[in-house]
C-alpha atoms as a PDB file:
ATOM      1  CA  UNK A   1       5.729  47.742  22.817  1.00  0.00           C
ATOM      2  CA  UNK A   2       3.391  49.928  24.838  1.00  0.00           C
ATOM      3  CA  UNK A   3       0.819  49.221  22.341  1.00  0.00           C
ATOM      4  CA  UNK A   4       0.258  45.914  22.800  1.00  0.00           C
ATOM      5  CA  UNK A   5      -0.739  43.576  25.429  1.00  0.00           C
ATOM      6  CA  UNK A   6       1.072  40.741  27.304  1.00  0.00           C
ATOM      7  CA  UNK A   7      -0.466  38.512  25.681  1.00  0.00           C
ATOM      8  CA  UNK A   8       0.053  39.881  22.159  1.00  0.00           C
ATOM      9  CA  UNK A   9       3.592  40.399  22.804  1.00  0.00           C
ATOM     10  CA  UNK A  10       3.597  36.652  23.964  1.00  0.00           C
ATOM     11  CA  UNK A  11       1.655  35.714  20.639  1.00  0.00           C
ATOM     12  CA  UNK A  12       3.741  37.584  18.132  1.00  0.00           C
ATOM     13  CA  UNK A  13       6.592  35.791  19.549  1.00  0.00           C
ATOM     14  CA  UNK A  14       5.097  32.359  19.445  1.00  0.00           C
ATOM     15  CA  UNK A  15       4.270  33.153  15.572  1.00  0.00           C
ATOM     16  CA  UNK A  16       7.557  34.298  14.774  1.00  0.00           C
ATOM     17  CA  UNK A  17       9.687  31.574  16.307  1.00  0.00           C
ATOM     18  CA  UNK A  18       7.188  29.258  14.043  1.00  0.00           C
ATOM     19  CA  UNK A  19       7.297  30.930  11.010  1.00  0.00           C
ATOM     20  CA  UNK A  20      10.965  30.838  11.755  1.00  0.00           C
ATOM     21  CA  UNK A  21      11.242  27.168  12.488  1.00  0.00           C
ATOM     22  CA  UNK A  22       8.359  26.555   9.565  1.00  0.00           C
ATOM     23  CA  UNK A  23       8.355  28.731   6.909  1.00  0.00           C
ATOM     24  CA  UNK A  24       4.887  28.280   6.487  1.00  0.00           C
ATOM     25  CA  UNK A  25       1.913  30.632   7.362  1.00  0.00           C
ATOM     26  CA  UNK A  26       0.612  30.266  10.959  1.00  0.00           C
ATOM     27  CA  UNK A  27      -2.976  29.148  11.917  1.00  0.00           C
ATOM     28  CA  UNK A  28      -4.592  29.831  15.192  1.00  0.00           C
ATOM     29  CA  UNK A  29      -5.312  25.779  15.761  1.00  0.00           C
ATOM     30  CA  UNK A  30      -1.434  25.135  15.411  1.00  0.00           C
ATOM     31  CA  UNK A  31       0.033  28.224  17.682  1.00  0.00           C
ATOM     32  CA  UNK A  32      -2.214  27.176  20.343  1.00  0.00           C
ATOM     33  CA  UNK A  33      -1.384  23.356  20.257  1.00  0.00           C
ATOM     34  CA  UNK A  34       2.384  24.214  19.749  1.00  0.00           C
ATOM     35  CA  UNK A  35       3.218  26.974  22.029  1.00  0.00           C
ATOM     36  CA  UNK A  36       0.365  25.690  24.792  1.00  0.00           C
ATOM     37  CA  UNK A  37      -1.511  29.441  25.253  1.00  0.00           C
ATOM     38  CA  UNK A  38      -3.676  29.497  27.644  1.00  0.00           C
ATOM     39  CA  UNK A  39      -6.527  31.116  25.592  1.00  0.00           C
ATOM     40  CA  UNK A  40      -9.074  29.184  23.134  1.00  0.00           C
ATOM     41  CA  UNK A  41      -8.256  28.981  19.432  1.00  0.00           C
ATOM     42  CA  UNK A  42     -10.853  31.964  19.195  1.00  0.00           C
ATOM     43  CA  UNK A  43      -8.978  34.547  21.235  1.00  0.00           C
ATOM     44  CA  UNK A  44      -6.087  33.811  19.415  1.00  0.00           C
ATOM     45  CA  UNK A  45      -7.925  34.187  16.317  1.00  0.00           C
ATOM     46  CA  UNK A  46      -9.174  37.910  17.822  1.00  0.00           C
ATOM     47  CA  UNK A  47      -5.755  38.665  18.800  1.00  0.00           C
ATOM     48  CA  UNK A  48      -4.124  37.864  15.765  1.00  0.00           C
ATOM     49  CA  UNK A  49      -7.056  40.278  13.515  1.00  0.00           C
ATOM     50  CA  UNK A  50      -5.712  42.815  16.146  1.00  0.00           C
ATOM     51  CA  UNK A  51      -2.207  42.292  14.871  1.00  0.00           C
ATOM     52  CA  UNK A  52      -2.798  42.409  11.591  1.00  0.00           C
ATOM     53  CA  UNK A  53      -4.595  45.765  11.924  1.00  0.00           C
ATOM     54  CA  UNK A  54      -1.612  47.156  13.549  1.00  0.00           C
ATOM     55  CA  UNK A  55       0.819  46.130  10.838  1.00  0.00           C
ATOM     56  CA  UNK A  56       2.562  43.153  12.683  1.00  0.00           C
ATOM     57  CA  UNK A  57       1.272  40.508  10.635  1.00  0.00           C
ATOM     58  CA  UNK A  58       0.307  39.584   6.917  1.00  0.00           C
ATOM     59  CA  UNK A  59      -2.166  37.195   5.238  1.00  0.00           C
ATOM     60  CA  UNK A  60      -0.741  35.276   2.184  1.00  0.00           C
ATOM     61  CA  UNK A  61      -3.268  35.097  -0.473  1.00  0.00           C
ATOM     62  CA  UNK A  62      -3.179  31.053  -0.600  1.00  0.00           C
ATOM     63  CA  UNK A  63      -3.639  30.754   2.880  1.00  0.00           C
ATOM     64  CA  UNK A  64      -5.669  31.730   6.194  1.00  0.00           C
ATOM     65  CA  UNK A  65      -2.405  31.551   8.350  1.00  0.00           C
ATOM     66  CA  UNK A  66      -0.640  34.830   9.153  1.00  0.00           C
ATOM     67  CA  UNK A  67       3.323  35.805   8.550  1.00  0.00           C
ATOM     68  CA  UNK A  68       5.251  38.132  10.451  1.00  0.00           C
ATOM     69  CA  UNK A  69       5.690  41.566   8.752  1.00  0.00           C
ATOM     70  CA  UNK A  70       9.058  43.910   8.828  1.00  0.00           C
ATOM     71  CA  UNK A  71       7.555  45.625  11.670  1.00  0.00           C
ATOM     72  CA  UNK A  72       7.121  42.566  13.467  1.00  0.00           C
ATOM     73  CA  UNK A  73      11.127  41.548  12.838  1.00  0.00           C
ATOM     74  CA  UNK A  74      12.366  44.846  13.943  1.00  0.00           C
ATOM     75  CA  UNK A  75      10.632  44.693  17.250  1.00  0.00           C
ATOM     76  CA  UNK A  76      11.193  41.068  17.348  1.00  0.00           C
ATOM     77  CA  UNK A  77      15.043  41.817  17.121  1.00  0.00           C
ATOM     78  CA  UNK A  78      14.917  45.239  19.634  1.00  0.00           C
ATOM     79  CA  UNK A  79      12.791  43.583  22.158  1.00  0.00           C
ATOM     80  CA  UNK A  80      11.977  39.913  21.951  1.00  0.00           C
ATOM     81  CA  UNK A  81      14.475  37.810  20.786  1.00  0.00           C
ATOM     82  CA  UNK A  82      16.536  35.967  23.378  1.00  0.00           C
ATOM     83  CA  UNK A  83      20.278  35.834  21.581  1.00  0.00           C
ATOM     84  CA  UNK A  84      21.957  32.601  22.252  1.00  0.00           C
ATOM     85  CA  UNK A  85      25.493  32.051  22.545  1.00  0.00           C
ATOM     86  CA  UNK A  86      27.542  30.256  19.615  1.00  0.00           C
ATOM     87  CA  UNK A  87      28.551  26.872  21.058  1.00  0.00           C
ATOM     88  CA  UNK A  88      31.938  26.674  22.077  1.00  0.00           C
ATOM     89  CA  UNK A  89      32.379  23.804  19.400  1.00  0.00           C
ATOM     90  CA  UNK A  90      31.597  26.386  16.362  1.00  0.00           C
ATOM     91  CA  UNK A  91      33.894  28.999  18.111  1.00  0.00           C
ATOM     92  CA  UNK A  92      36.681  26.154  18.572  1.00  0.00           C
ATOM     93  CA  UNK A  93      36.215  25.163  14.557  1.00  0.00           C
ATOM     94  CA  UNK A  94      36.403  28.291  13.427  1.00  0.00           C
ATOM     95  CA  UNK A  95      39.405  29.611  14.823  1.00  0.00           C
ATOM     96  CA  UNK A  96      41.263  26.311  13.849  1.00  0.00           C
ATOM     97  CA  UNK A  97      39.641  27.089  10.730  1.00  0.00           C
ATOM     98  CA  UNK A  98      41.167  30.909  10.240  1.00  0.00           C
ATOM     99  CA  UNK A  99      44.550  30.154  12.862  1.00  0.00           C
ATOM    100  CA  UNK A 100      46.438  28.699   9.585  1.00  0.00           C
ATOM    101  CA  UNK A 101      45.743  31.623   7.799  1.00  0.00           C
ATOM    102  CA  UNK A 102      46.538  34.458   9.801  1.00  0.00           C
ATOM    103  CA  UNK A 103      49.384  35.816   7.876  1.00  0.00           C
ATOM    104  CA  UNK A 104      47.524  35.443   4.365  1.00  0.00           C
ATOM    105  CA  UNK A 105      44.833  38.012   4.750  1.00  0.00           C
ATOM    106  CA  UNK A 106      42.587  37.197   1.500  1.00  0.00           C
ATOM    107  CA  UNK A 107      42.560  33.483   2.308  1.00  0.00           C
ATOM    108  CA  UNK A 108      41.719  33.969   5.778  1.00  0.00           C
ATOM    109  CA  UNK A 109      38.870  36.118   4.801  1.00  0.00           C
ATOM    110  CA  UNK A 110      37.626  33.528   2.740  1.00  0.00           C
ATOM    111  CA  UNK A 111      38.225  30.786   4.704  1.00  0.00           C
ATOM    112  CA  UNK A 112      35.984  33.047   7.291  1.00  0.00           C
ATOM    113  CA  UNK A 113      33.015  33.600   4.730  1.00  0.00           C
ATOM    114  CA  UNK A 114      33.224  29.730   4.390  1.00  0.00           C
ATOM    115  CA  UNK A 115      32.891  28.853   8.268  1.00  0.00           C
ATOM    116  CA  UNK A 116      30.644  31.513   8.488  1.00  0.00           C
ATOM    117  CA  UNK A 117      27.845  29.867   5.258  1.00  0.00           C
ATOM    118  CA  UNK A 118      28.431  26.514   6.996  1.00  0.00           C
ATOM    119  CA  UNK A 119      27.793  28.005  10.404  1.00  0.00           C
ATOM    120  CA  UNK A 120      24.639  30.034   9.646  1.00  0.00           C
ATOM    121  CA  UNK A 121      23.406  27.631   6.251  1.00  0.00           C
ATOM    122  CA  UNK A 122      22.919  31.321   4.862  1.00  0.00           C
ATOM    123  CA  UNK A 123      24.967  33.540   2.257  1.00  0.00           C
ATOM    124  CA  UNK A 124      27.619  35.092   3.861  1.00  0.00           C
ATOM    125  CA  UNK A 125      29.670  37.429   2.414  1.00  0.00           C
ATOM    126  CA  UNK A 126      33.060  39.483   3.794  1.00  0.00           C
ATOM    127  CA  UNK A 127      34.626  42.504   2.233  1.00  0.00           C
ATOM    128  CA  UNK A 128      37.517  44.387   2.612  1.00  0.00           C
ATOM    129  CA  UNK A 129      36.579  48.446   2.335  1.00  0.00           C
ATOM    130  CA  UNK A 130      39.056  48.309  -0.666  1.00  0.00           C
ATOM    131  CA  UNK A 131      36.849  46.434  -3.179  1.00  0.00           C
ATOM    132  CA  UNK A 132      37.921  42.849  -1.973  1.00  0.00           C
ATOM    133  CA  UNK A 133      34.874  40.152  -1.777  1.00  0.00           C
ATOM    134  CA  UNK A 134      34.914  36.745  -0.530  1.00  0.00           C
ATOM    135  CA  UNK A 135      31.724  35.322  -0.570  1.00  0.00           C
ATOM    136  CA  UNK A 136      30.323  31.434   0.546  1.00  0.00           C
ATOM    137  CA  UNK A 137      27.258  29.382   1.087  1.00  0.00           C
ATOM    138  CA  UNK A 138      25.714  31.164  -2.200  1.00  0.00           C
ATOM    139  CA  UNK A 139      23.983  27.145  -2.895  1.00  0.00           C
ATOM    140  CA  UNK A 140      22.205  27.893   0.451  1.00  0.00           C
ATOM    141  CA  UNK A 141      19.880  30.380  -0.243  1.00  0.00           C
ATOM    142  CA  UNK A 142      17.896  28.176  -2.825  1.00  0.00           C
ATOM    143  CA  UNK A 143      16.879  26.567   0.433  1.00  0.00           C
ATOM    144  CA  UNK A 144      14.639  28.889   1.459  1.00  0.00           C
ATOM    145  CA  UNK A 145      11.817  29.399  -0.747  1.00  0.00           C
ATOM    146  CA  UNK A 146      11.633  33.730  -1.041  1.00  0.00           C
ATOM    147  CA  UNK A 147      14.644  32.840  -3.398  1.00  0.00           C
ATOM    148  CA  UNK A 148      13.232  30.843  -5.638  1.00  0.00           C
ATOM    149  CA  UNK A 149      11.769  33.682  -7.844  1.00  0.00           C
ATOM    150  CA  UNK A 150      14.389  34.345  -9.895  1.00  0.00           C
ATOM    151  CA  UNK A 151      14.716  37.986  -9.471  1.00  0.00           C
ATOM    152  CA  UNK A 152      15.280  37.635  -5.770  1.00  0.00           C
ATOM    153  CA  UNK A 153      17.802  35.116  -6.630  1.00  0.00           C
ATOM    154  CA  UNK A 154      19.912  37.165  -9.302  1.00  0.00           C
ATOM    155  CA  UNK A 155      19.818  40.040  -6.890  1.00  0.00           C
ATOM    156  CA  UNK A 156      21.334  38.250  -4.340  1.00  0.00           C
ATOM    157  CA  UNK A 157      24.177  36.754  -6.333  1.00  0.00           C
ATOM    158  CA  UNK A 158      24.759  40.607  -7.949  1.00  0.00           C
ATOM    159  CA  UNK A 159      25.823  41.482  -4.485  1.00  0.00           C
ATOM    160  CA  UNK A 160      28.830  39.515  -5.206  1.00  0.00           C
ATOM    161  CA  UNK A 161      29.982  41.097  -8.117  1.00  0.00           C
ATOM    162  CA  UNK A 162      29.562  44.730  -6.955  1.00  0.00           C
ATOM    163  CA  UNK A 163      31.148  46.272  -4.058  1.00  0.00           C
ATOM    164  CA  UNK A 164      29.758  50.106  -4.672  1.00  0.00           C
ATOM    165  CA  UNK A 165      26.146  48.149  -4.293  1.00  0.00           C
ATOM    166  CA  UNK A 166      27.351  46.527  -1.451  1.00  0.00           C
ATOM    167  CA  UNK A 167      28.865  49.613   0.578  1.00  0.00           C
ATOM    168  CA  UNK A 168      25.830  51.494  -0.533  1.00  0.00           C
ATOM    169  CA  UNK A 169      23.903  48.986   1.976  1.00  0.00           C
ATOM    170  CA  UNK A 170      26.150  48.831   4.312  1.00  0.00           C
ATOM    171  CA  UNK A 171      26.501  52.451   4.809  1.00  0.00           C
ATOM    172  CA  UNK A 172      22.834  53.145   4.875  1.00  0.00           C
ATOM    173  CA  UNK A 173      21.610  50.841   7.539  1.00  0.00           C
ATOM    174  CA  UNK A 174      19.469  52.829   9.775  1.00  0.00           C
ATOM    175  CA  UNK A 175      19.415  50.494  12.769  1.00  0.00           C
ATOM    176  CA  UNK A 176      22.032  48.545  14.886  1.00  0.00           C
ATOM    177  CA  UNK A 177      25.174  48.646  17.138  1.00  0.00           C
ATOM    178  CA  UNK A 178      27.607  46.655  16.837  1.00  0.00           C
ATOM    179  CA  UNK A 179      25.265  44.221  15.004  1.00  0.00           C
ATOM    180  CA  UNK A 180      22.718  45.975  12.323  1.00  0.00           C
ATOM    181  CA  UNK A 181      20.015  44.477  10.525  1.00  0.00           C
ATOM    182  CA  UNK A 182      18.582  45.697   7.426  1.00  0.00           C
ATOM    183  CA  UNK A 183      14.850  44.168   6.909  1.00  0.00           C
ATOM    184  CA  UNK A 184      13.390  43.518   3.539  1.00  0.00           C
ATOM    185  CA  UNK A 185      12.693  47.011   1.899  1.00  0.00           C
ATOM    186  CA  UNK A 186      15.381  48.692   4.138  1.00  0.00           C
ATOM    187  CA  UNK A 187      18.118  47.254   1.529  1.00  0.00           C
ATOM    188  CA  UNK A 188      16.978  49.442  -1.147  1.00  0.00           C
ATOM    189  CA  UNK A 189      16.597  46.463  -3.603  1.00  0.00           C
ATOM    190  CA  UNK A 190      12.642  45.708  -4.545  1.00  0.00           C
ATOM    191  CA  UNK A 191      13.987  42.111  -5.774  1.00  0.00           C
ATOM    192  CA  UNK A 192      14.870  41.680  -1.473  1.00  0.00           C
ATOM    193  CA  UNK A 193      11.468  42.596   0.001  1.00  0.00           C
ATOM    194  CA  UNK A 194      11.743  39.523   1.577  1.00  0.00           C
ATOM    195  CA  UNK A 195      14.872  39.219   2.553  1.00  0.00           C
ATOM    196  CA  UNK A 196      17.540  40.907   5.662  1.00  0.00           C
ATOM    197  CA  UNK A 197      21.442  41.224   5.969  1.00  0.00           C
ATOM    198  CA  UNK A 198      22.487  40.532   8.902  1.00  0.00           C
ATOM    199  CA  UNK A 199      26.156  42.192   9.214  1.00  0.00           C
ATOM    200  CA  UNK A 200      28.592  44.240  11.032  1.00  0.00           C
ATOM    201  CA  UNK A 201      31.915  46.158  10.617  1.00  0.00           C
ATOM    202  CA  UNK A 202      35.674  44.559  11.335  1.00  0.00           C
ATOM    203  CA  UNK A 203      38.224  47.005  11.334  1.00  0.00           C
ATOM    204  CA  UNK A 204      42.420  46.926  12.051  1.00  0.00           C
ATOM    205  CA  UNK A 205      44.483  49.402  10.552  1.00  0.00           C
ATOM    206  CA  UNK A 206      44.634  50.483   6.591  1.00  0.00           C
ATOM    207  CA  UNK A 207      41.557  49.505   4.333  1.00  0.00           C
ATOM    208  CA  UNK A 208      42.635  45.860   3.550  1.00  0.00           C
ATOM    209  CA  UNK A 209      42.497  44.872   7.110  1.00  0.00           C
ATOM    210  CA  UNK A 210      39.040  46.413   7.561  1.00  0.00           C
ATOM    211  CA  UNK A 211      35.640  45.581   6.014  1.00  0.00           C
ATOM    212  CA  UNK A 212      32.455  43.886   6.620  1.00  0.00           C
ATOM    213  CA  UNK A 213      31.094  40.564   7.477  1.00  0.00           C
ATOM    214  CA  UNK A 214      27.787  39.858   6.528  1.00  0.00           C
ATOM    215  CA  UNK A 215      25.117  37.111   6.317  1.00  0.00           C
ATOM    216  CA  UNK A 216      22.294  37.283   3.894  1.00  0.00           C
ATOM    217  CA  UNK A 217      18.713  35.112   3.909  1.00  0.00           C
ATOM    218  CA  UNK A 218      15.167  35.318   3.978  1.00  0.00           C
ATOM    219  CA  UNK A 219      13.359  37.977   6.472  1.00  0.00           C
ATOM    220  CA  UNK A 220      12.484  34.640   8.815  1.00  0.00           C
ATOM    221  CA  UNK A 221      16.747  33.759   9.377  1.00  0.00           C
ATOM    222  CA  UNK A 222      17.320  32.250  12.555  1.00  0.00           C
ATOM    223  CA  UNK A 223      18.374  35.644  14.170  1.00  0.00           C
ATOM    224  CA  UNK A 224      19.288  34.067  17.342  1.00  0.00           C
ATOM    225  CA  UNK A 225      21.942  31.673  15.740  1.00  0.00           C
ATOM    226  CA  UNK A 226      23.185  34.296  12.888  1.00  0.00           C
ATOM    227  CA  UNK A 227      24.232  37.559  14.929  1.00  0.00           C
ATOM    228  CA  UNK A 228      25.929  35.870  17.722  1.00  0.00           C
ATOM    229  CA  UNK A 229      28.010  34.216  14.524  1.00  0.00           C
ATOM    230  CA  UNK A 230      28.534  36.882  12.627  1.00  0.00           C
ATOM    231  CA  UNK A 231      29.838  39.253  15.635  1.00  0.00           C
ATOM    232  CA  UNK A 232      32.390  35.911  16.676  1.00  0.00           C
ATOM    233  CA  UNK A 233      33.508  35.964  13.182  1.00  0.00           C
ATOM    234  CA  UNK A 234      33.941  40.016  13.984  1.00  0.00           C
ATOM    235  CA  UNK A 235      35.760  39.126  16.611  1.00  0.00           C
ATOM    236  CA  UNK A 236      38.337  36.207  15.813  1.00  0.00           C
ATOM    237  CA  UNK A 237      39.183  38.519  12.039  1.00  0.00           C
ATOM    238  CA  UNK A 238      40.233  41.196  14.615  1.00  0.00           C
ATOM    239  CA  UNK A 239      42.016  39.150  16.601  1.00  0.00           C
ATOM    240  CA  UNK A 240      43.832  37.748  14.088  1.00  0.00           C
ATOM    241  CA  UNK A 241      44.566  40.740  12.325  1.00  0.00           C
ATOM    242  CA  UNK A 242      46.543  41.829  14.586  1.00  0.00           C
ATOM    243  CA  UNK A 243      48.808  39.339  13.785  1.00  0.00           C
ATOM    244  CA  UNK A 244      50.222  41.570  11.260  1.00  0.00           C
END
């Protein structure tokens, strides 16, 4: 982030987490009442141009507010975001939620993708490396707006149905640890320019017992609430897998 100020860096936070929260473009007016910068309306106005130069933020054609761009989400997710931890009453739910299904593999799976949708109120979707999907929460992303085209729509539901599409993505993401993110044009699929996968990769054993989890939404998810989710779910499949 060496090319941007403090106060930048504090800014392009601030817009994020409200574009996040708002889904609507962000003003100058409303990020300094909101986030209580010490800088006029002005300045922020300034910094923001500055930011947009640089490729951090966008202007909508219907609006003067600015939106975060993909470059503004990766470094959001490398350097700024501040991951919480899933509250112990999600983590408590879904293992009760996955416990009686241990020793049925496909159900639990599903009954994973499930907690996972209500968890997140995104798509989520977990597959076995063999070709198995189970998929839940697909009513969810006609919440967000970037899905209302119908393109972006039908592309996301095709994920479901095709698990050479789906490995494709998963096997190309260019960023990430345990946790990777793939960010709008990173997925390959025009019809997702505004969208990200959250996901990561479960494994135990043979093919059956190892696969993906994955969340999918708009570009502006609530990372913060999503990857600490998705990496429990990692976590509790594993666990239980070894059940077997």
């Amino acid at each position: 982030m060496s090319m941007l100020t403090d106060r930048q860096i504090q800014l392009l936070r601030a817009i994020i987490d409200t574009y996040i929260r708002d889904a609507e473009p962000v003003g100058s007016v409303e990020i300094v009442k909101t986030h209580n910068l010490k800088c006029s309306a002005a300045t922020v106005r300034n910094e923001m141009a500055q930011l947009f130069h640089l490729g951090f933020l966008e202007m909508p054609h219907t609006s003067s507010g600015r939106i975060p761009t993909k470059l503004a989400y990766r470094l959001y997710l490398e350097q700024m975001m501040e991951e919480q931890d899933l509250p112990v009453l999600q983590e408590v739910a879904l293992k009760q939620r996955l416990w009686p299904t241990r020793f049925q593999h496909e159900r639990m799976l599903r009954e994973a993708a499930i907690a996972l949708a209500e968890i997140t109120k995104m798509l989520s979707i977990v597959a076995t490396k063999d070709g198995y999907i189970a998929h839940a929460g697909s009513v969810n992303v006609l919440n967000n707006k970037e899905f209302w085209e119908i393109d972006t729509a039908k592309a996301a539901l095709m994920l479901l149905d095709d698990p050479v599409l789906l490995d494709r993505i998963f096997q190309n993401a260019p960023y990430g640890n345990d946790i990777k993110c793939m960010i709008e044009e990173e997925l390959g699929l025009e019809s997702l320019k505004k969208c990200t996968m959250v996901f990561t990769e479960y494994g135990v054993g043979s093919n059956n017992k190892s696969g993906y989890i994955a969340v999918l939404g708009p570009s502006r998810m609530n990372y913060s609430n999503v990857i600490p989710a998705v990496r429990y779910a990692k976590k509790l499949i594993e666990e239980l897998n070894e059940a077997w």
